[in-house]
PDB file of N, CA and C in Angstrom:
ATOM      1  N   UNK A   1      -4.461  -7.949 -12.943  1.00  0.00           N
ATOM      2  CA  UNK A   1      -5.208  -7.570 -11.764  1.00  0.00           C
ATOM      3  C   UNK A   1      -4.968  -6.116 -11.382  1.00  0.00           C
ATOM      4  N   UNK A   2      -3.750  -5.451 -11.977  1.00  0.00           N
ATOM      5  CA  UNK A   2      -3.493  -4.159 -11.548  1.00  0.00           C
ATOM      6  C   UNK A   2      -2.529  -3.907 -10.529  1.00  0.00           C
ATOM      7  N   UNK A   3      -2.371  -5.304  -9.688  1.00  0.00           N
ATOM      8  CA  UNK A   3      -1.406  -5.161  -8.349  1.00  0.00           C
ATOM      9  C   UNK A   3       0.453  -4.929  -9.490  1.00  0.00           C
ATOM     10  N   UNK A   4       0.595  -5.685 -10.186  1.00  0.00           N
ATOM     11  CA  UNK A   4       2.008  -5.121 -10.498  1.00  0.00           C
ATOM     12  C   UNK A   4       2.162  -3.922 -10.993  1.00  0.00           C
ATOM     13  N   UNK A   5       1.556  -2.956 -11.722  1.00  0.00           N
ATOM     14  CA  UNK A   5       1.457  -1.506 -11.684  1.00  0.00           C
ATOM     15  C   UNK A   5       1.391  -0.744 -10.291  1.00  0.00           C
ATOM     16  N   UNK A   6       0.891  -1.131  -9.871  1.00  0.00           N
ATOM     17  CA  UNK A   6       1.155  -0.163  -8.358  1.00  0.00           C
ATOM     18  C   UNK A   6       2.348  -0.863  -7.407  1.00  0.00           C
ATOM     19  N   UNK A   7       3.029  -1.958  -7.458  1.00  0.00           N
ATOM     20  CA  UNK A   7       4.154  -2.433  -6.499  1.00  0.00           C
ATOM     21  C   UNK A   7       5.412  -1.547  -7.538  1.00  0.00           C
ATOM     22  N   UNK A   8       5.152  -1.887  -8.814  1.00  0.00           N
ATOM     23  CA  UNK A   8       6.392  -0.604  -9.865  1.00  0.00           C
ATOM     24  C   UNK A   8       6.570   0.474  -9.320  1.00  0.00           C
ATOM     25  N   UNK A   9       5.027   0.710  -9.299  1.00  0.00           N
ATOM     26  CA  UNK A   9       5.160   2.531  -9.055  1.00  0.00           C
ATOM     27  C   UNK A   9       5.428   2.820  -7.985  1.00  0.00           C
ATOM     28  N   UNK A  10       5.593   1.780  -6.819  1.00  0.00           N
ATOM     29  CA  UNK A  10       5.851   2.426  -5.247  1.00  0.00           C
ATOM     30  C   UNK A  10       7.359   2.316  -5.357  1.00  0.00           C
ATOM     31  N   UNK A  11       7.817   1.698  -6.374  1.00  0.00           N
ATOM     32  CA  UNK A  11       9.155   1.540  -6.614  1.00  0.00           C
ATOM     33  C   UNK A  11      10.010   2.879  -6.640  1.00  0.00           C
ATOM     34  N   UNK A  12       9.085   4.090  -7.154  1.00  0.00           N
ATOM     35  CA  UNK A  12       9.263   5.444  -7.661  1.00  0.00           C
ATOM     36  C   UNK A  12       9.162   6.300  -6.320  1.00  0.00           C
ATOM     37  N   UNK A  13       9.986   7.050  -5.811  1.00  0.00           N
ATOM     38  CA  UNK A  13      10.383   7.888  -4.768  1.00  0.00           C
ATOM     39  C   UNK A  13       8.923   8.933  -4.824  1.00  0.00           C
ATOM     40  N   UNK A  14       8.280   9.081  -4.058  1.00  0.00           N
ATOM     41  CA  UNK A  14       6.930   9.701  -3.760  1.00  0.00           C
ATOM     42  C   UNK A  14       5.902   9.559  -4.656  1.00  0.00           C
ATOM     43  N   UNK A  15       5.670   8.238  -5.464  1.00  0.00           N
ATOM     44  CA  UNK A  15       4.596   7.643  -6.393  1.00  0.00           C
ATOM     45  C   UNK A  15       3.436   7.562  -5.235  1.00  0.00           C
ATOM     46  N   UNK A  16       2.479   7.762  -5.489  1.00  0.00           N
ATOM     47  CA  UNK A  16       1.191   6.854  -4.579  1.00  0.00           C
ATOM     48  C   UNK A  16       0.297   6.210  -5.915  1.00  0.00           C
ATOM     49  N   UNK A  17       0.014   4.806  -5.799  1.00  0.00           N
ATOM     50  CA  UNK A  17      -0.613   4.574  -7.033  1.00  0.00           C
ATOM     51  C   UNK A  17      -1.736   3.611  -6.105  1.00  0.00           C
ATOM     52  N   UNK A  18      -2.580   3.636  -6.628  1.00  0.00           N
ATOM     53  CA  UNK A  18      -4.329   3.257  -6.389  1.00  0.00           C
ATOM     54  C   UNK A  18      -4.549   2.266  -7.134  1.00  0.00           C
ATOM     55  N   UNK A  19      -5.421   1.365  -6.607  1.00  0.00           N
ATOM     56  CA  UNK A  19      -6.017   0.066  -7.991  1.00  0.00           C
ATOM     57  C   UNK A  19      -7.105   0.200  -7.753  1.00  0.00           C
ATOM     58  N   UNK A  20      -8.165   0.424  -9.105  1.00  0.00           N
ATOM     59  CA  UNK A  20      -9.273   0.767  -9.135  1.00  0.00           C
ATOM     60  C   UNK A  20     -10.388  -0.203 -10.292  1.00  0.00           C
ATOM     61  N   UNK A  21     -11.100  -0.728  -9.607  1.00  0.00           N
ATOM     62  CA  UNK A  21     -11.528  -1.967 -10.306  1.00  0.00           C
ATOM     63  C   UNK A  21     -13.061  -1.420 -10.718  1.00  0.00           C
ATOM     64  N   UNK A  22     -13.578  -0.003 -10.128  1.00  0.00           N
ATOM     65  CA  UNK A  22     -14.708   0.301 -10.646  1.00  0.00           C
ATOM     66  C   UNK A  22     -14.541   2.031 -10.715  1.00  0.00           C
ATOM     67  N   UNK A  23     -15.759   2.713 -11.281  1.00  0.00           N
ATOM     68  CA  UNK A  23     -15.697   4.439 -11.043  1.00  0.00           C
ATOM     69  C   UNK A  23     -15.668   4.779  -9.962  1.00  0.00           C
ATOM     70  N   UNK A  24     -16.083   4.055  -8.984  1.00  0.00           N
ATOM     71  CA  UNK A  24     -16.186   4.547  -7.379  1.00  0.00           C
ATOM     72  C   UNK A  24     -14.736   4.263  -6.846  1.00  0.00           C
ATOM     73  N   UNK A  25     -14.240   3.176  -7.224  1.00  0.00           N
ATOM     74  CA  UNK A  25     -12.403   3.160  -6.323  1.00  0.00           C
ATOM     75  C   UNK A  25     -11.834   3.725  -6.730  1.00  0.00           C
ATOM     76  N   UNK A  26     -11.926   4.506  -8.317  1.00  0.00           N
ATOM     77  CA  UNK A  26     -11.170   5.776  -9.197  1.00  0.00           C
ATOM     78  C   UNK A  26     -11.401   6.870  -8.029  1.00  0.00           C
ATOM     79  N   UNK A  27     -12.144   6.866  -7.597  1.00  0.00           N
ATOM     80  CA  UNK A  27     -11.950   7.968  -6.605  1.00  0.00           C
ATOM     81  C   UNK A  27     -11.160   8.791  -5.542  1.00  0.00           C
ATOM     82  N   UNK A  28     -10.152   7.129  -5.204  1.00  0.00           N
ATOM     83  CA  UNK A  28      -9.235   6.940  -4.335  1.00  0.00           C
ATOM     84  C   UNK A  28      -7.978   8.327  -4.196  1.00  0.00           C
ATOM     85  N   UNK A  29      -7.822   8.836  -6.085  1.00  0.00           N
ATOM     86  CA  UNK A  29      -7.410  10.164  -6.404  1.00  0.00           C
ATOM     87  C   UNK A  29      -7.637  11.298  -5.149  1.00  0.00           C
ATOM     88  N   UNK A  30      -8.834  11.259  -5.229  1.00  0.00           N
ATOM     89  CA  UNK A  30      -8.975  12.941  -4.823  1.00  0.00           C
ATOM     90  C   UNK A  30      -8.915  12.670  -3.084  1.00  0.00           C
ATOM     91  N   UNK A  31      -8.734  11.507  -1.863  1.00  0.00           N
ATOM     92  CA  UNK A  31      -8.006  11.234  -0.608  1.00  0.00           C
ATOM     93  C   UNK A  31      -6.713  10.491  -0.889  1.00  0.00           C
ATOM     94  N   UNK A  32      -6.349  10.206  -1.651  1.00  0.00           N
ATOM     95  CA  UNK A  32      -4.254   9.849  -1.803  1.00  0.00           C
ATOM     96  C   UNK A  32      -3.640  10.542  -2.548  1.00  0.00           C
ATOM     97  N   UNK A  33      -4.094  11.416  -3.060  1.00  0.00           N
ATOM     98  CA  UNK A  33      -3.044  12.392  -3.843  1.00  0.00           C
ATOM     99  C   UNK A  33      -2.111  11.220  -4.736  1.00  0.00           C
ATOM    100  N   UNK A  34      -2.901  10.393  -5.739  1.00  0.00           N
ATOM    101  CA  UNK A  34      -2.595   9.208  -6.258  1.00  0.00           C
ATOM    102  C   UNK A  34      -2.264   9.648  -7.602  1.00  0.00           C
ATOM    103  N   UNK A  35      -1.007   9.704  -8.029  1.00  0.00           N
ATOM    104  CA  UNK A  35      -0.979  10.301  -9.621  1.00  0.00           C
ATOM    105  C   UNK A  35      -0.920   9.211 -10.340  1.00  0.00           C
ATOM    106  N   UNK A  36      -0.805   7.988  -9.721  1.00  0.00           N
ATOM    107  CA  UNK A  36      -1.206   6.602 -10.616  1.00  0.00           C
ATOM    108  C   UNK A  36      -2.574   5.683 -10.491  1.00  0.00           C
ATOM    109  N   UNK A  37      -2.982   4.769 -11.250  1.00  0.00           N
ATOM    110  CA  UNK A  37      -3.989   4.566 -11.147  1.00  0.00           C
ATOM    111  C   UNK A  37      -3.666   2.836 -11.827  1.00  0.00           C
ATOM    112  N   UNK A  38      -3.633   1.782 -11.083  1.00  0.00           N
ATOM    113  CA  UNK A  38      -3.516   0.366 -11.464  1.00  0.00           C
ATOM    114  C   UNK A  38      -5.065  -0.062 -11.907  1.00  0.00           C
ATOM    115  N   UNK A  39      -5.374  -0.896 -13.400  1.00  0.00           N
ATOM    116  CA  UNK A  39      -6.719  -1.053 -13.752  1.00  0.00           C
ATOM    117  C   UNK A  39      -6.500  -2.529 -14.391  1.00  0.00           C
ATOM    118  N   UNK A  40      -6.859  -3.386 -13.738  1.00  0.00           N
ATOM    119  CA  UNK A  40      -6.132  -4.900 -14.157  1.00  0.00           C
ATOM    120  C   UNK A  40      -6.741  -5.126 -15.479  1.00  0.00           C
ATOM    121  N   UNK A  41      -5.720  -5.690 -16.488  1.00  0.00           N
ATOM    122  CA  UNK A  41      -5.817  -5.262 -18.184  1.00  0.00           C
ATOM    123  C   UNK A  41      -6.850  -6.813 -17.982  1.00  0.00           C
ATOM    124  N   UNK A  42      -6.503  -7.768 -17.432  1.00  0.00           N
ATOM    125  CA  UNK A  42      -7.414  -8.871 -17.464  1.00  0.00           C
ATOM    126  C   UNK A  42      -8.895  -9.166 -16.757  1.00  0.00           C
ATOM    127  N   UNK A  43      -8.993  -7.858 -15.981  1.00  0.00           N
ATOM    128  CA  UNK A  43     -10.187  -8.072 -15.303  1.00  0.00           C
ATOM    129  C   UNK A  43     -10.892  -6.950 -16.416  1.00  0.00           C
ATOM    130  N   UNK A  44     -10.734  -6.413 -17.059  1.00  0.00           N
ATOM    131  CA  UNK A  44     -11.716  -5.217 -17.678  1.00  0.00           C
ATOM    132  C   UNK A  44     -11.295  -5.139 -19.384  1.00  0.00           C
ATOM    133  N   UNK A  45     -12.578  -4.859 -19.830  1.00  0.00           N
ATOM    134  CA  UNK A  45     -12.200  -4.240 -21.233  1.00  0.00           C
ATOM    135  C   UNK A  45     -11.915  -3.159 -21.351  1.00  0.00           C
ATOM    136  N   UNK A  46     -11.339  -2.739 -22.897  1.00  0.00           N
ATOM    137  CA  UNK A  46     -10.448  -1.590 -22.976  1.00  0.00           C
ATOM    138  C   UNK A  46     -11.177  -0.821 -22.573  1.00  0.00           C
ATOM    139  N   UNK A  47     -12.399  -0.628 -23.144  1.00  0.00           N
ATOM    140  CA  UNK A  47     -13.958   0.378 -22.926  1.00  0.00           C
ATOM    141  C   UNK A  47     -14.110   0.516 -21.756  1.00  0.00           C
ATOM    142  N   UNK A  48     -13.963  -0.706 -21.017  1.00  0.00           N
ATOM    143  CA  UNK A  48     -14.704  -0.538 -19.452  1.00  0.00           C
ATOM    144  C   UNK A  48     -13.159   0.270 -18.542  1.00  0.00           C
ATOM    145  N   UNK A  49     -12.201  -0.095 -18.944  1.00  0.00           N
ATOM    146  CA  UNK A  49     -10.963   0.516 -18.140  1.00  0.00           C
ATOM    147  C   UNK A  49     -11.192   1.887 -18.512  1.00  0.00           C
ATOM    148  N   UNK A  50     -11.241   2.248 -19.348  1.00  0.00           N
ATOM    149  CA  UNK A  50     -11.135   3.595 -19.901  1.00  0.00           C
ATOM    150  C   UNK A  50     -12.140   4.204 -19.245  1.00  0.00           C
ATOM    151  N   UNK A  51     -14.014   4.081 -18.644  1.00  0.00           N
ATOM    152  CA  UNK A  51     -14.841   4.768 -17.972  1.00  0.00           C
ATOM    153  C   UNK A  51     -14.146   4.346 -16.260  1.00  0.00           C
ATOM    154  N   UNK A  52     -13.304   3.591 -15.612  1.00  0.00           N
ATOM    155  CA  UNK A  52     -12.817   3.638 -14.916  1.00  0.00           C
ATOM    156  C   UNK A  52     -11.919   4.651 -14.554  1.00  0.00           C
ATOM    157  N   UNK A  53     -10.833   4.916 -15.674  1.00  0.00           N
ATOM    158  CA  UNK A  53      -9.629   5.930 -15.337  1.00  0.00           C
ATOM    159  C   UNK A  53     -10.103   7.136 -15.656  1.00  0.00           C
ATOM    160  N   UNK A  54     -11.445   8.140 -16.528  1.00  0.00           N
ATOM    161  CA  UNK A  54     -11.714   9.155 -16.505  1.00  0.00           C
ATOM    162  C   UNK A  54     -11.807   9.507 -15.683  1.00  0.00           C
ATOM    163  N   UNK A  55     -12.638   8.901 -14.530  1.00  0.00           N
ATOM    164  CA  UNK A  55     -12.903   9.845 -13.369  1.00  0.00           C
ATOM    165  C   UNK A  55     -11.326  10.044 -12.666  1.00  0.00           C
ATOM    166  N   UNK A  56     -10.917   8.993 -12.418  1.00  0.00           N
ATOM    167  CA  UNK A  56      -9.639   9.495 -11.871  1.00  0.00           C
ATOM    168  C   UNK A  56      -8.622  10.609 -12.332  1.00  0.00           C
ATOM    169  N   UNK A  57      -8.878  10.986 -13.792  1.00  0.00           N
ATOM    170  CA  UNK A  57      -8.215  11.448 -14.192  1.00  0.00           C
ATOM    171  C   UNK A  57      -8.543  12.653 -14.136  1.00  0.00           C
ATOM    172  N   UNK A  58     -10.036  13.140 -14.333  1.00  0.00           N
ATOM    173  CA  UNK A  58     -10.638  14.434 -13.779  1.00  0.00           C
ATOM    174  C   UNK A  58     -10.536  15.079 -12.284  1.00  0.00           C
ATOM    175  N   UNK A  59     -10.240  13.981 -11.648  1.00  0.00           N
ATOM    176  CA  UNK A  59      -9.902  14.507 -10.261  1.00  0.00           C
ATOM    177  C   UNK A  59      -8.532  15.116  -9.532  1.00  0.00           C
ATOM    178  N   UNK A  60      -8.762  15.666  -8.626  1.00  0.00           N
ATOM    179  CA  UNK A  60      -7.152  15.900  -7.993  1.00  0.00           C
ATOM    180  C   UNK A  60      -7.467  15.725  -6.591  1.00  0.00           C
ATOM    181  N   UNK A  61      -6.177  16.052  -6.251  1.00  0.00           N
ATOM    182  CA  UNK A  61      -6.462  15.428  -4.582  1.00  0.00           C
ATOM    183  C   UNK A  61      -7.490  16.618  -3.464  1.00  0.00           C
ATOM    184  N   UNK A  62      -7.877  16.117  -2.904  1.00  0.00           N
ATOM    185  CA  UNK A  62      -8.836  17.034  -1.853  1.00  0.00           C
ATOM    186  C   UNK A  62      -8.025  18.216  -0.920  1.00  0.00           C
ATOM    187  N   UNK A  63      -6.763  17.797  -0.577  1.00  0.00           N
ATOM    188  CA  UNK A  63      -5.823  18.684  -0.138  1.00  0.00           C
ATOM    189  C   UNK A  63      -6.271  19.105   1.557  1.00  0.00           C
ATOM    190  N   UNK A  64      -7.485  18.144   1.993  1.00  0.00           N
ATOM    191  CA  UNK A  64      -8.360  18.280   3.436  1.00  0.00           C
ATOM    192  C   UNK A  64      -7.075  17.936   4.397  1.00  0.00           C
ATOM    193  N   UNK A  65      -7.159  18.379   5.279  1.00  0.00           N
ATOM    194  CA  UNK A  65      -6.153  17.987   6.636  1.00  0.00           C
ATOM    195  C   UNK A  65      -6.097  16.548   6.817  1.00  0.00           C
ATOM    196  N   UNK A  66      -7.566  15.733   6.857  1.00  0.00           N
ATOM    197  CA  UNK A  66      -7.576  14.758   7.447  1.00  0.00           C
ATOM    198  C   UNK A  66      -6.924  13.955   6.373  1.00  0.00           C
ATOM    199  N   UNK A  67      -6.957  14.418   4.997  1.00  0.00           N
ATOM    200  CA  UNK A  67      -6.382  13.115   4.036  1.00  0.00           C
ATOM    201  C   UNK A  67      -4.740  13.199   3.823  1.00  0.00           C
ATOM    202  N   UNK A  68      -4.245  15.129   4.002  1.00  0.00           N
ATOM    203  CA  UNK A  68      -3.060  14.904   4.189  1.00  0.00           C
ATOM    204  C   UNK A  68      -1.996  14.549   5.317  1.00  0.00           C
ATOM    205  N   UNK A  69      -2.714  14.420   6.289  1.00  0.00           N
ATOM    206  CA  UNK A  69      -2.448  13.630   7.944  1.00  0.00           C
ATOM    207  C   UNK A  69      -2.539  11.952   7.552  1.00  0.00           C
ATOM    208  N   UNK A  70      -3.189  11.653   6.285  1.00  0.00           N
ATOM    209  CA  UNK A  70      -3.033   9.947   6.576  1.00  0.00           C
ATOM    210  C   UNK A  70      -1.794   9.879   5.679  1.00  0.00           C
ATOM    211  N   UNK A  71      -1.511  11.042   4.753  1.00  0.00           N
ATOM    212  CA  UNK A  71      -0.523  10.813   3.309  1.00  0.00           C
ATOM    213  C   UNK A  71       1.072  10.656   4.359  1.00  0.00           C
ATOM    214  N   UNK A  72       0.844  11.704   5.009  1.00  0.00           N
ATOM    215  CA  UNK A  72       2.086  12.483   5.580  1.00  0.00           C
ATOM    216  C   UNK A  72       3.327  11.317   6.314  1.00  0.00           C
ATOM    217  N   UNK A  73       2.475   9.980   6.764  1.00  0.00           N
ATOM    218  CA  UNK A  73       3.576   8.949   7.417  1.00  0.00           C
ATOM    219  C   UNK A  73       4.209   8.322   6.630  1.00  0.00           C
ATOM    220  N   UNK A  74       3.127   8.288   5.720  1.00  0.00           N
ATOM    221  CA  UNK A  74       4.087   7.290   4.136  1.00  0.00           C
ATOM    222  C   UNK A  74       5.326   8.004   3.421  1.00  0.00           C
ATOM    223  N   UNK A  75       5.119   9.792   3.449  1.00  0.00           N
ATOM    224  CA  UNK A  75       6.464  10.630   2.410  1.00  0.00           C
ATOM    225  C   UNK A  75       7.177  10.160   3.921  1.00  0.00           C
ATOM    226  N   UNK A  76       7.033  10.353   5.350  1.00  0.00           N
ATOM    227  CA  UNK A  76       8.009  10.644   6.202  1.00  0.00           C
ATOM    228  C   UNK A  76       9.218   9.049   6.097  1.00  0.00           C
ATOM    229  N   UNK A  77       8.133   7.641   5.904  1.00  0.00           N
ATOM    230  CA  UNK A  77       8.964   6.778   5.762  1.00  0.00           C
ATOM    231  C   UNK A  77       9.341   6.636   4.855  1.00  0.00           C
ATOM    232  N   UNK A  78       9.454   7.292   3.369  1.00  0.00           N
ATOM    233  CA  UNK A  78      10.118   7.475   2.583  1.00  0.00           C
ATOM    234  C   UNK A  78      11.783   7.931   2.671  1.00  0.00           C
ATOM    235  N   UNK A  79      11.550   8.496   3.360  1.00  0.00           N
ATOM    236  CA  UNK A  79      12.833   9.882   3.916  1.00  0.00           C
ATOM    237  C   UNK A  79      13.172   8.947   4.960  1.00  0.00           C
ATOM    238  N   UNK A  80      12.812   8.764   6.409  1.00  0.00           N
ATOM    239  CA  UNK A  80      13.462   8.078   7.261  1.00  0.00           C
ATOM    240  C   UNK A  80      13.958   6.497   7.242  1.00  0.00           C
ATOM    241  N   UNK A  81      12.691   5.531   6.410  1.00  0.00           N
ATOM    242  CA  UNK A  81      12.940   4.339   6.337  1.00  0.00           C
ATOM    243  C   UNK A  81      12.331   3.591   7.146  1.00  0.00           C
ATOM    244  N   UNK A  82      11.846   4.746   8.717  1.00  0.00           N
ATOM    245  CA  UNK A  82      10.947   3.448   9.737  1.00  0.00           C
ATOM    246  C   UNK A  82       9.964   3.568   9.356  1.00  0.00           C
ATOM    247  N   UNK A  83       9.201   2.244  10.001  1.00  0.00           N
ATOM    248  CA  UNK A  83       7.660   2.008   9.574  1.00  0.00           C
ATOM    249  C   UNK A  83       6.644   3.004   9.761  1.00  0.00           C
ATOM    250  N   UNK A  84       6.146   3.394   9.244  1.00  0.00           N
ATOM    251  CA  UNK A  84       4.721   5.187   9.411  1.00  0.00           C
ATOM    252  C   UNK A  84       3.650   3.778  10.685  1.00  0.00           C
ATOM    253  N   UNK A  85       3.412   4.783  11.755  1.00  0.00           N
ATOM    254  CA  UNK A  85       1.827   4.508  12.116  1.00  0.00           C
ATOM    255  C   UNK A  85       0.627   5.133  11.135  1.00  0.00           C
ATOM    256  N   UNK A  86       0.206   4.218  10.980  1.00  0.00           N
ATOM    257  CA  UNK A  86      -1.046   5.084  10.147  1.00  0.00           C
ATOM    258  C   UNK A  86      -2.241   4.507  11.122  1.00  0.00           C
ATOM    259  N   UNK A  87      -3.135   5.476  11.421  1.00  0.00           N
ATOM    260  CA  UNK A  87      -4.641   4.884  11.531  1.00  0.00           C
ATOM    261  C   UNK A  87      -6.031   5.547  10.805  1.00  0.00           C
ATOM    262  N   UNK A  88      -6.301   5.265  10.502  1.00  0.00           N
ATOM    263  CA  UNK A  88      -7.578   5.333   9.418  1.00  0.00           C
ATOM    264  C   UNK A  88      -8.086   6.508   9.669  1.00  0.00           C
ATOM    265  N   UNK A  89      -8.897   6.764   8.619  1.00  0.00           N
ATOM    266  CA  UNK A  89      -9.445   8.546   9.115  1.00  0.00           C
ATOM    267  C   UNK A  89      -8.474   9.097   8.308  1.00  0.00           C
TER     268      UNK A  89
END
């Protein structure tokens, strides 16, 4: 499904990893500054995973205020340990 690749990778001290089940959720890259990308090996063929992770892979993050204002609670509870408020946007 892709979910145990991204619970690993949050395992990793400032990982952000994305699960992307089509070209449009590959997108998730360029608003999370996501250098991983979860593509469930059982929901997709090799062919079809592979036009999934190009786009992600061509992309980088947008670097916009508003996307690094949603990133910014998750590194802080990294470092502190309390829970981030996040609200959308």
């Amino acid at each position: 499904m892709g979910s145990g690749e991204q619970i690993s990778a949050h395992k990793v001290a400032g990982c952000r990893a994305v699960l992307a089940w089509s070209t449009e959720t590959a997108l998730a890259r360029e608003h999370n500054d996501a250098p991983v990308v979860g593509v469930g090996a059982r929901m997709h063929a090799p062919a079809r995973a592979a036009e999934i992770v190009e786009p992600f892979l061509a992309l980088s993050f947008s670097g916009g205020e508003r996307r690094a204002r949603r990133i910014r609670p998750v590194a802080d509870f990294e470092v502190a340990g309390d829970a981030p408020l996040i609200s959308g946007g």
